[in-house]
PDB file of N, CA and C in Angstrom:
ATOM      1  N   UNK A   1      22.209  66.563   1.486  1.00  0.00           N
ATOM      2  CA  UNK A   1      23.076  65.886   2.428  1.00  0.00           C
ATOM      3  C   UNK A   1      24.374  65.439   1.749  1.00  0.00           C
ATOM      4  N   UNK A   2      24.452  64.869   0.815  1.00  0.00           N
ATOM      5  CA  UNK A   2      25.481  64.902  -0.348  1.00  0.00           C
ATOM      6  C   UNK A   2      26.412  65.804  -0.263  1.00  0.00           C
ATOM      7  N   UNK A   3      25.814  66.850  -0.454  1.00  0.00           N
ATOM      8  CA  UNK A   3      26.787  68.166  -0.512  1.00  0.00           C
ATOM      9  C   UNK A   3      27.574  68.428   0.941  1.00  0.00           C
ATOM     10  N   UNK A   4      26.663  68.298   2.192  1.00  0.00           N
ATOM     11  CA  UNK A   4      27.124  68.499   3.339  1.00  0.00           C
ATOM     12  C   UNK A   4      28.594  67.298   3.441  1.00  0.00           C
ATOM     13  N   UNK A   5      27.998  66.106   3.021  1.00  0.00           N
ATOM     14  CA  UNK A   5      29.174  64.910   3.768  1.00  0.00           C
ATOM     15  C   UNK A   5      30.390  65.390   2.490  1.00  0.00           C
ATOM     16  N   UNK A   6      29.983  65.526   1.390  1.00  0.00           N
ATOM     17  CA  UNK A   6      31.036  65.918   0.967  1.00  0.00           C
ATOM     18  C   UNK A   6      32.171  67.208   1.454  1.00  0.00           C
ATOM     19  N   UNK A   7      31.732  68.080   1.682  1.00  0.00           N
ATOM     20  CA  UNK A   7      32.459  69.116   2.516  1.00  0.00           C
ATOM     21  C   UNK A   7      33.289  68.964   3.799  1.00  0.00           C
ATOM     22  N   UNK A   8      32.570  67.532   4.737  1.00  0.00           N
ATOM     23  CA  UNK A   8      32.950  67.136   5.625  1.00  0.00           C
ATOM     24  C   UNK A   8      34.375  66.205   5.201  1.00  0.00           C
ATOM     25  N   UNK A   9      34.104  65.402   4.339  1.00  0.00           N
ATOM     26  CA  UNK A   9      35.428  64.389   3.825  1.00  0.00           C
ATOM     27  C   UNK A   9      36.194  65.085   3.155  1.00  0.00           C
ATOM     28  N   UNK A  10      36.020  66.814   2.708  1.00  0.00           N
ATOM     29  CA  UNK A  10      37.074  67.145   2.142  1.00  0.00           C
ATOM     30  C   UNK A  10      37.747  68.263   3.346  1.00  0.00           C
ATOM     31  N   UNK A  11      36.980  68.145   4.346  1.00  0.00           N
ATOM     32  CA  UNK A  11      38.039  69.094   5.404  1.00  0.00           C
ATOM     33  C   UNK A  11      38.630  67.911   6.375  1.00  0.00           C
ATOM     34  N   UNK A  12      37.853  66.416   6.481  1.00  0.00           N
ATOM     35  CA  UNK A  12      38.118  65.338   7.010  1.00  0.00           C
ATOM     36  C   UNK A  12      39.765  64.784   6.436  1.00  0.00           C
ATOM     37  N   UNK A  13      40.096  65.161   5.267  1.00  0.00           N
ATOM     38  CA  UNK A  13      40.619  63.747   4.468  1.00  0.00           C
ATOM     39  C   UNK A  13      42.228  65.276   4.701  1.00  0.00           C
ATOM     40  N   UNK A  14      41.866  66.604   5.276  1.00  0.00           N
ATOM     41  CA  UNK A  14      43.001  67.418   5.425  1.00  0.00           C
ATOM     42  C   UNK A  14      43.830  66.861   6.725  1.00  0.00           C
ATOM     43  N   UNK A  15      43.180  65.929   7.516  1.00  0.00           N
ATOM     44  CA  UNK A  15      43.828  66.222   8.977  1.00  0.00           C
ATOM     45  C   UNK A  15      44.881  65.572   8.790  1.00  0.00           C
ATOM     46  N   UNK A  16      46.037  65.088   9.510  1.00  0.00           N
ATOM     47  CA  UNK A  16      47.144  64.136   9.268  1.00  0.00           C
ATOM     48  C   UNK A  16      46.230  63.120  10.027  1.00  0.00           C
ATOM     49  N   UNK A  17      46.673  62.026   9.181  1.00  0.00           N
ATOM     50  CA  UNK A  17      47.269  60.826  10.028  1.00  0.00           C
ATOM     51  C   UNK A  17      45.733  60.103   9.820  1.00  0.00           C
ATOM     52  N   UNK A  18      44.696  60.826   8.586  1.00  0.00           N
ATOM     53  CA  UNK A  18      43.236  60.407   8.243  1.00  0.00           C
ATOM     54  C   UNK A  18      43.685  59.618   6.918  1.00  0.00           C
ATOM     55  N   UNK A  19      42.672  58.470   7.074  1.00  0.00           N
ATOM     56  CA  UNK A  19      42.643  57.698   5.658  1.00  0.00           C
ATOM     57  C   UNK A  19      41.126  57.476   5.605  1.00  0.00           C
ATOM     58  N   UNK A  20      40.573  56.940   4.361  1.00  0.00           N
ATOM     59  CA  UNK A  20      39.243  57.117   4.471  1.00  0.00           C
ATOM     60  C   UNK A  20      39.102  55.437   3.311  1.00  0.00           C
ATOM     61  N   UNK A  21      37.881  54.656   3.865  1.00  0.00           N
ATOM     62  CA  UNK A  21      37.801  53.253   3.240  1.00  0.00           C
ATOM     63  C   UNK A  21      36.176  53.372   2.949  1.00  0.00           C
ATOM     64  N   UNK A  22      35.820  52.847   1.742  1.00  0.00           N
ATOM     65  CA  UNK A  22      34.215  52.248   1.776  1.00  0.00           C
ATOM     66  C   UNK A  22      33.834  51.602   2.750  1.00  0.00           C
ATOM     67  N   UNK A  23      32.920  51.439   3.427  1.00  0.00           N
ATOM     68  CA  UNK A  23      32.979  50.600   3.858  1.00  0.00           C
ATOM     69  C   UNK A  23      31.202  49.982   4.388  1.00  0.00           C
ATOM     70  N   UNK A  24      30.072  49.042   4.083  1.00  0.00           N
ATOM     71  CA  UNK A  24      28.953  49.307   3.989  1.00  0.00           C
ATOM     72  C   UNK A  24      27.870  49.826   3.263  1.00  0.00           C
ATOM     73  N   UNK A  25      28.371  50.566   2.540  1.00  0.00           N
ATOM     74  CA  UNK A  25      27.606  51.769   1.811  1.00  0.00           C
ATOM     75  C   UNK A  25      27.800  53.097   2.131  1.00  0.00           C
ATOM     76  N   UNK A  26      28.850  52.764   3.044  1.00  0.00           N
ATOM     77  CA  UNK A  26      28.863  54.473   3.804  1.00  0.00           C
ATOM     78  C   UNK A  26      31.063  54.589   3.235  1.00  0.00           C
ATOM     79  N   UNK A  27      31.194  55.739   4.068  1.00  0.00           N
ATOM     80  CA  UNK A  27      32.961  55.908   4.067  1.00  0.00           C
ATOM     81  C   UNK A  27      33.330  55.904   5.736  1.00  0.00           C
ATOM     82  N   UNK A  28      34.351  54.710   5.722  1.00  0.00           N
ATOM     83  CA  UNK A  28      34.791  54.639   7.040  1.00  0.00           C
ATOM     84  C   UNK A  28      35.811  56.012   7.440  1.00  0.00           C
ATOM     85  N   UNK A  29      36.321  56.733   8.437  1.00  0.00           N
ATOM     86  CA  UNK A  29      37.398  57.533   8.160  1.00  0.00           C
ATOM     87  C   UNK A  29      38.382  57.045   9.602  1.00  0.00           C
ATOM     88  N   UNK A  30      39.335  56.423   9.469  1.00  0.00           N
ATOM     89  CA  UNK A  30      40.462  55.945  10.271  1.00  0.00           C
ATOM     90  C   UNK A  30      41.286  57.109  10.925  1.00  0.00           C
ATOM     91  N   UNK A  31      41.904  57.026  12.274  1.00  0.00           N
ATOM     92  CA  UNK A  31      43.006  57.674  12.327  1.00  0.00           C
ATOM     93  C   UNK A  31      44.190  56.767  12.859  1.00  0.00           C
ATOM     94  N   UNK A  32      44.838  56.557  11.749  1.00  0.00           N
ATOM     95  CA  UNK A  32      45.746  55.198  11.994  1.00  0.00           C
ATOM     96  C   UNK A  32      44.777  53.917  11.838  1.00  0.00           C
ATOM     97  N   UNK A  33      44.759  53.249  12.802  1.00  0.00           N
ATOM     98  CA  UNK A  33      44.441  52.010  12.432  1.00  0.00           C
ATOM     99  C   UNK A  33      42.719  52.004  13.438  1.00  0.00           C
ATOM    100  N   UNK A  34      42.425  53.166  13.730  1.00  0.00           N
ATOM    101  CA  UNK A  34      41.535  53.205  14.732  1.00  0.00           C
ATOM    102  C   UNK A  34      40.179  53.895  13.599  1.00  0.00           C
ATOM    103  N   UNK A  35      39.214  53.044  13.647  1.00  0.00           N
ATOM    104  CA  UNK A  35      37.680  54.061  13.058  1.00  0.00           C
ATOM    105  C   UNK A  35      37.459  54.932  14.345  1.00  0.00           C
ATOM    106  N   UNK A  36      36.461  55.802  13.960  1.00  0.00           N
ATOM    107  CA  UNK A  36      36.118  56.849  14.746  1.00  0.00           C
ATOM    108  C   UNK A  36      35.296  57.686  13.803  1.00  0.00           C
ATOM    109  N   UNK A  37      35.078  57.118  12.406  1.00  0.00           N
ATOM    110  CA  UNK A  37      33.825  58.243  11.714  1.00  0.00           C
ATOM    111  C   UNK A  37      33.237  57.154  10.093  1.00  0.00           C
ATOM    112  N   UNK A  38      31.845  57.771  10.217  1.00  0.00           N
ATOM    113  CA  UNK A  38      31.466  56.845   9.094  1.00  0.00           C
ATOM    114  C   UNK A  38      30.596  57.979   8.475  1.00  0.00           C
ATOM    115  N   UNK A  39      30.577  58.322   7.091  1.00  0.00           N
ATOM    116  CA  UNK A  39      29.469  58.927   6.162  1.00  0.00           C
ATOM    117  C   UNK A  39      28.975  58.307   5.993  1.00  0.00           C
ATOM    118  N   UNK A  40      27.392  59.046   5.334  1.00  0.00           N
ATOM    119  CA  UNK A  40      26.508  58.441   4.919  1.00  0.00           C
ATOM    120  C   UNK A  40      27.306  58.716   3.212  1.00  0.00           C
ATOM    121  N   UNK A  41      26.761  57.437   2.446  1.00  0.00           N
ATOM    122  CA  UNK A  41      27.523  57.497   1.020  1.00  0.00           C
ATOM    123  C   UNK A  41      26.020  56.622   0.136  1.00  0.00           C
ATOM    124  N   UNK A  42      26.345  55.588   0.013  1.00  0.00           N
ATOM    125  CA  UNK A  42      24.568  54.857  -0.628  1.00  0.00           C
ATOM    126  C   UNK A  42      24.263  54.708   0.688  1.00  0.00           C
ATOM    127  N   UNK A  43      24.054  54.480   2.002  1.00  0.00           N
ATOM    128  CA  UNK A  43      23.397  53.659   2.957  1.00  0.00           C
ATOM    129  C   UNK A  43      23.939  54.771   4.181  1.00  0.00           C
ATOM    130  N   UNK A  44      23.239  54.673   5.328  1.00  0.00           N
ATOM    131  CA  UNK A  44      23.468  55.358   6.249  1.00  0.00           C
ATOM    132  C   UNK A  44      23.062  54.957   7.543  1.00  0.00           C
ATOM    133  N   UNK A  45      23.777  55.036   8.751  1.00  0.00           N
ATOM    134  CA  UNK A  45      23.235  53.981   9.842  1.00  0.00           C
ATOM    135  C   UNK A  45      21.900  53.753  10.707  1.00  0.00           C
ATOM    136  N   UNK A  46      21.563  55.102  10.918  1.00  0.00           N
ATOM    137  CA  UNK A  46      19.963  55.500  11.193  1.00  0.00           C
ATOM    138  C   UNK A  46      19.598  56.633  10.454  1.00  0.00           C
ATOM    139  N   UNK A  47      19.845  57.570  10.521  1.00  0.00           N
ATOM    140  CA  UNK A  47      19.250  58.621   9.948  1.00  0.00           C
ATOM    141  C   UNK A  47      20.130  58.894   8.079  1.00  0.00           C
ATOM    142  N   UNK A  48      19.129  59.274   7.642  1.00  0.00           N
ATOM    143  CA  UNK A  48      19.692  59.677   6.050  1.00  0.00           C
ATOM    144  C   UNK A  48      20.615  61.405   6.330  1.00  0.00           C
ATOM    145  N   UNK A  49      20.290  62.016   7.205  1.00  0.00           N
ATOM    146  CA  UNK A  49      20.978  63.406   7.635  1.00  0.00           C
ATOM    147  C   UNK A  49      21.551  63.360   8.886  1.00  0.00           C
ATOM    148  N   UNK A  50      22.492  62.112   8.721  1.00  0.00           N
ATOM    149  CA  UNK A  50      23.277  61.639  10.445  1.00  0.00           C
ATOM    150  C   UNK A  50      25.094  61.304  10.152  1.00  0.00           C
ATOM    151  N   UNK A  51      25.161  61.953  10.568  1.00  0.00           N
ATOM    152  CA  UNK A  51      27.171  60.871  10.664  1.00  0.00           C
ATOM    153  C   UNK A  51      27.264  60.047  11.419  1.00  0.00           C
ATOM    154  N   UNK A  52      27.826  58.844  11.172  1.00  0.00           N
ATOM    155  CA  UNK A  52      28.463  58.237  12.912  1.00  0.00           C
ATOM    156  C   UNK A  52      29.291  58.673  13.410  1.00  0.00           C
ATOM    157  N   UNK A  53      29.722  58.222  14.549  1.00  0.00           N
ATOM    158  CA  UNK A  53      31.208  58.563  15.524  1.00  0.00           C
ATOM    159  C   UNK A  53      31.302  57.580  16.441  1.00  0.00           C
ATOM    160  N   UNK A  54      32.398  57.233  16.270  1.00  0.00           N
ATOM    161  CA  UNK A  54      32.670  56.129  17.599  1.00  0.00           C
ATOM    162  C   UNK A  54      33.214  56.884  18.935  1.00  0.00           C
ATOM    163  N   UNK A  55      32.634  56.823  19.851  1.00  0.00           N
ATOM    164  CA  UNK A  55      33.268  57.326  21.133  1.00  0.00           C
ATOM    165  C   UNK A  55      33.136  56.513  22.323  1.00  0.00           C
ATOM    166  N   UNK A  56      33.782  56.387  23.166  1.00  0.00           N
ATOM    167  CA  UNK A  56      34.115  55.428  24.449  1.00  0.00           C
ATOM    168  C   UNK A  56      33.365  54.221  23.462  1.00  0.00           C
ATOM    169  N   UNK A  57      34.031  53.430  22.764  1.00  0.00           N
ATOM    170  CA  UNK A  57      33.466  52.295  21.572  1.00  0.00           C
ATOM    171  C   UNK A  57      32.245  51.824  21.613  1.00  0.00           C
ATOM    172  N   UNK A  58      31.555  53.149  21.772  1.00  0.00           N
ATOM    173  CA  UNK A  58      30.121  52.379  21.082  1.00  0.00           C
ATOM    174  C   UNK A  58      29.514  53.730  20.092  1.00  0.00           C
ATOM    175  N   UNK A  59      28.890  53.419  18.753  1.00  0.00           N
ATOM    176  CA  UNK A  59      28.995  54.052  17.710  1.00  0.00           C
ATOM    177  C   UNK A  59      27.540  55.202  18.446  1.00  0.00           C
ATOM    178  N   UNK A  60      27.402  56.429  17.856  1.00  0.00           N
ATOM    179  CA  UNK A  60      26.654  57.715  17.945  1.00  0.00           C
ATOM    180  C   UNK A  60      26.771  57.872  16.558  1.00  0.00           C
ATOM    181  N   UNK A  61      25.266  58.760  16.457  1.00  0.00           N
ATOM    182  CA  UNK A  61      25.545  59.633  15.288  1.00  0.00           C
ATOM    183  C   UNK A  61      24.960  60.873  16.155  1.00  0.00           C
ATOM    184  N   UNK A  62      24.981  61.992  14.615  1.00  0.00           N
ATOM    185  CA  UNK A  62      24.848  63.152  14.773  1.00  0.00           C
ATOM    186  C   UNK A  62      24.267  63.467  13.537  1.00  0.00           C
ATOM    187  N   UNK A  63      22.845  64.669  13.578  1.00  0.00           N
ATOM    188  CA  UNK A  63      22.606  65.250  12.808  1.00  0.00           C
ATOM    189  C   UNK A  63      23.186  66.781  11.971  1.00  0.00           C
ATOM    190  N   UNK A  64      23.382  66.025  10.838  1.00  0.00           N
ATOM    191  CA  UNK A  64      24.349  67.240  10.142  1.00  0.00           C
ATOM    192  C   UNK A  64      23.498  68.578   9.737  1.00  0.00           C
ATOM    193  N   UNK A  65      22.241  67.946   9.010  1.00  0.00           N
ATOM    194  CA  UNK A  65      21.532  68.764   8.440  1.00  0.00           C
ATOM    195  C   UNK A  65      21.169  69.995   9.350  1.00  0.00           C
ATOM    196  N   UNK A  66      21.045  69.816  10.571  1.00  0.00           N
ATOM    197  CA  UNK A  66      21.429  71.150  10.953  1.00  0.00           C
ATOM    198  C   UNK A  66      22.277  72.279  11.075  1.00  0.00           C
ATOM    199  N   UNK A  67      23.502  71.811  11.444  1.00  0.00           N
ATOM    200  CA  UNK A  67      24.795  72.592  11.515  1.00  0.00           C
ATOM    201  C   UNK A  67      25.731  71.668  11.551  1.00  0.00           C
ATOM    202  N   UNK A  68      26.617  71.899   9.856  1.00  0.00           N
ATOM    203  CA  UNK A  68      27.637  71.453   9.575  1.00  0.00           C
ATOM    204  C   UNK A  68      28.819  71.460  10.482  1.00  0.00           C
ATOM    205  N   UNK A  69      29.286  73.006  11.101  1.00  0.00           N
ATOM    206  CA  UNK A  69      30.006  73.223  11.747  1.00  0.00           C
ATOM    207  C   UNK A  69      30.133  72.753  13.095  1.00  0.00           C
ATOM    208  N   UNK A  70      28.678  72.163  13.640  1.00  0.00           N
ATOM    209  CA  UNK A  70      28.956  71.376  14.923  1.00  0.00           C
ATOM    210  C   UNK A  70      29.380  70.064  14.488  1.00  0.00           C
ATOM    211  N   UNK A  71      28.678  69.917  13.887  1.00  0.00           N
ATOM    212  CA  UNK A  71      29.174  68.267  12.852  1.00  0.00           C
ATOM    213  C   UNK A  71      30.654  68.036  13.044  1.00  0.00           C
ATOM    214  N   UNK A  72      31.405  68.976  12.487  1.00  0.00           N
ATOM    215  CA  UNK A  72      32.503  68.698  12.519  1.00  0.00           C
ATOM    216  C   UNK A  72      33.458  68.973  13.620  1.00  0.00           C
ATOM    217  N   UNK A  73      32.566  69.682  14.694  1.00  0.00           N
ATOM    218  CA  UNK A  73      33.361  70.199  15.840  1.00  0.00           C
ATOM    219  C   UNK A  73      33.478  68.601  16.468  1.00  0.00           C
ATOM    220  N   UNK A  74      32.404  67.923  16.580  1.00  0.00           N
ATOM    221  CA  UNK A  74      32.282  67.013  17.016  1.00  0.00           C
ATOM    222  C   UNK A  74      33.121  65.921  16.553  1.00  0.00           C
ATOM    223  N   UNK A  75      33.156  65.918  15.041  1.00  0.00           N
ATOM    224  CA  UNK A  75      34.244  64.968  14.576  1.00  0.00           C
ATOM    225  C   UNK A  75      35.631  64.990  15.071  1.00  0.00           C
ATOM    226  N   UNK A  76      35.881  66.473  15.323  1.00  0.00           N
ATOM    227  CA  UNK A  76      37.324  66.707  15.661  1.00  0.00           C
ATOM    228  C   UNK A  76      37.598  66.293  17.086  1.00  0.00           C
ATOM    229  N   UNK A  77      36.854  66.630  17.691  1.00  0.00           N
ATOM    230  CA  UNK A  77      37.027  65.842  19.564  1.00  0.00           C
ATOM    231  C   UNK A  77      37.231  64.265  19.303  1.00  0.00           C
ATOM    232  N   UNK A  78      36.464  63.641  18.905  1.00  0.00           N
ATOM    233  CA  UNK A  78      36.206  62.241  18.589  1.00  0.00           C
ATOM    234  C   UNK A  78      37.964  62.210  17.412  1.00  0.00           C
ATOM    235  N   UNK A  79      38.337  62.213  17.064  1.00  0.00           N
ATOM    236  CA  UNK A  79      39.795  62.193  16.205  1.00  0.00           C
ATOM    237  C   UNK A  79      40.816  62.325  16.898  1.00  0.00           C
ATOM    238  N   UNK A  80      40.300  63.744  18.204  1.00  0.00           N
ATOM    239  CA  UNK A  80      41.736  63.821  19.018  1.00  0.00           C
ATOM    240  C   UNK A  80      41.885  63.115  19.721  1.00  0.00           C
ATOM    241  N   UNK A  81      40.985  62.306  20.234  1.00  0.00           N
ATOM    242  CA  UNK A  81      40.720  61.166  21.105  1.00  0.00           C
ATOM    243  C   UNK A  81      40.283  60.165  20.857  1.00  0.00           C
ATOM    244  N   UNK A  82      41.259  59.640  19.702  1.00  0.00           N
ATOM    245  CA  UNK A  82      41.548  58.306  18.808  1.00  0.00           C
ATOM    246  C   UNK A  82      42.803  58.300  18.865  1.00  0.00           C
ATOM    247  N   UNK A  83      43.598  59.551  19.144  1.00  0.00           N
ATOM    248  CA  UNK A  83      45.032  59.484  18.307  1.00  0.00           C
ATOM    249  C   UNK A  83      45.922  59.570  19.701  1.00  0.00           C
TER     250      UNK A  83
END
């Protein structure tokens, strides 16, 4: 899972207008001044193979360990609709 969130924060940390904070045990990822994504880093919110996402403001996760690439499809909806 390591390997997965890492791949994610390094195609995450490409988008404009992304900053990324500790935050918990996990990595918050901002767009502007708005959260909208949390890794798992030491600690993770329910699942050890989950991301969060904030959408209509109440937090979701998602399982990565299945497919990275939805993972992040999902991150990207949730980003465009932060910004």
């Amino acid at each position: 899972m390591r390997y997965k969130c890492a791949l994610l924060e390094q195609e995450l940390l490409g988008w404009p207008g992304l900053s990324a904070r500790p935050m918990f045990g996990m990595k918050a990822f901002y767009r502007g001044k708005a959260i909208f994504a949390m890794l798992p880093d030491k600690r993770a919110m329910e699942s050890p193979g989950a991301v969060g996402y904030k959408e209509g403001g109440k937090w979701k996760t998602f399982e990565v360990e299945e497919d990275v690439g939805a993972a992040l499809a999902v991150l990207r909806r949730v980003y465009e609709g932060c910004g």
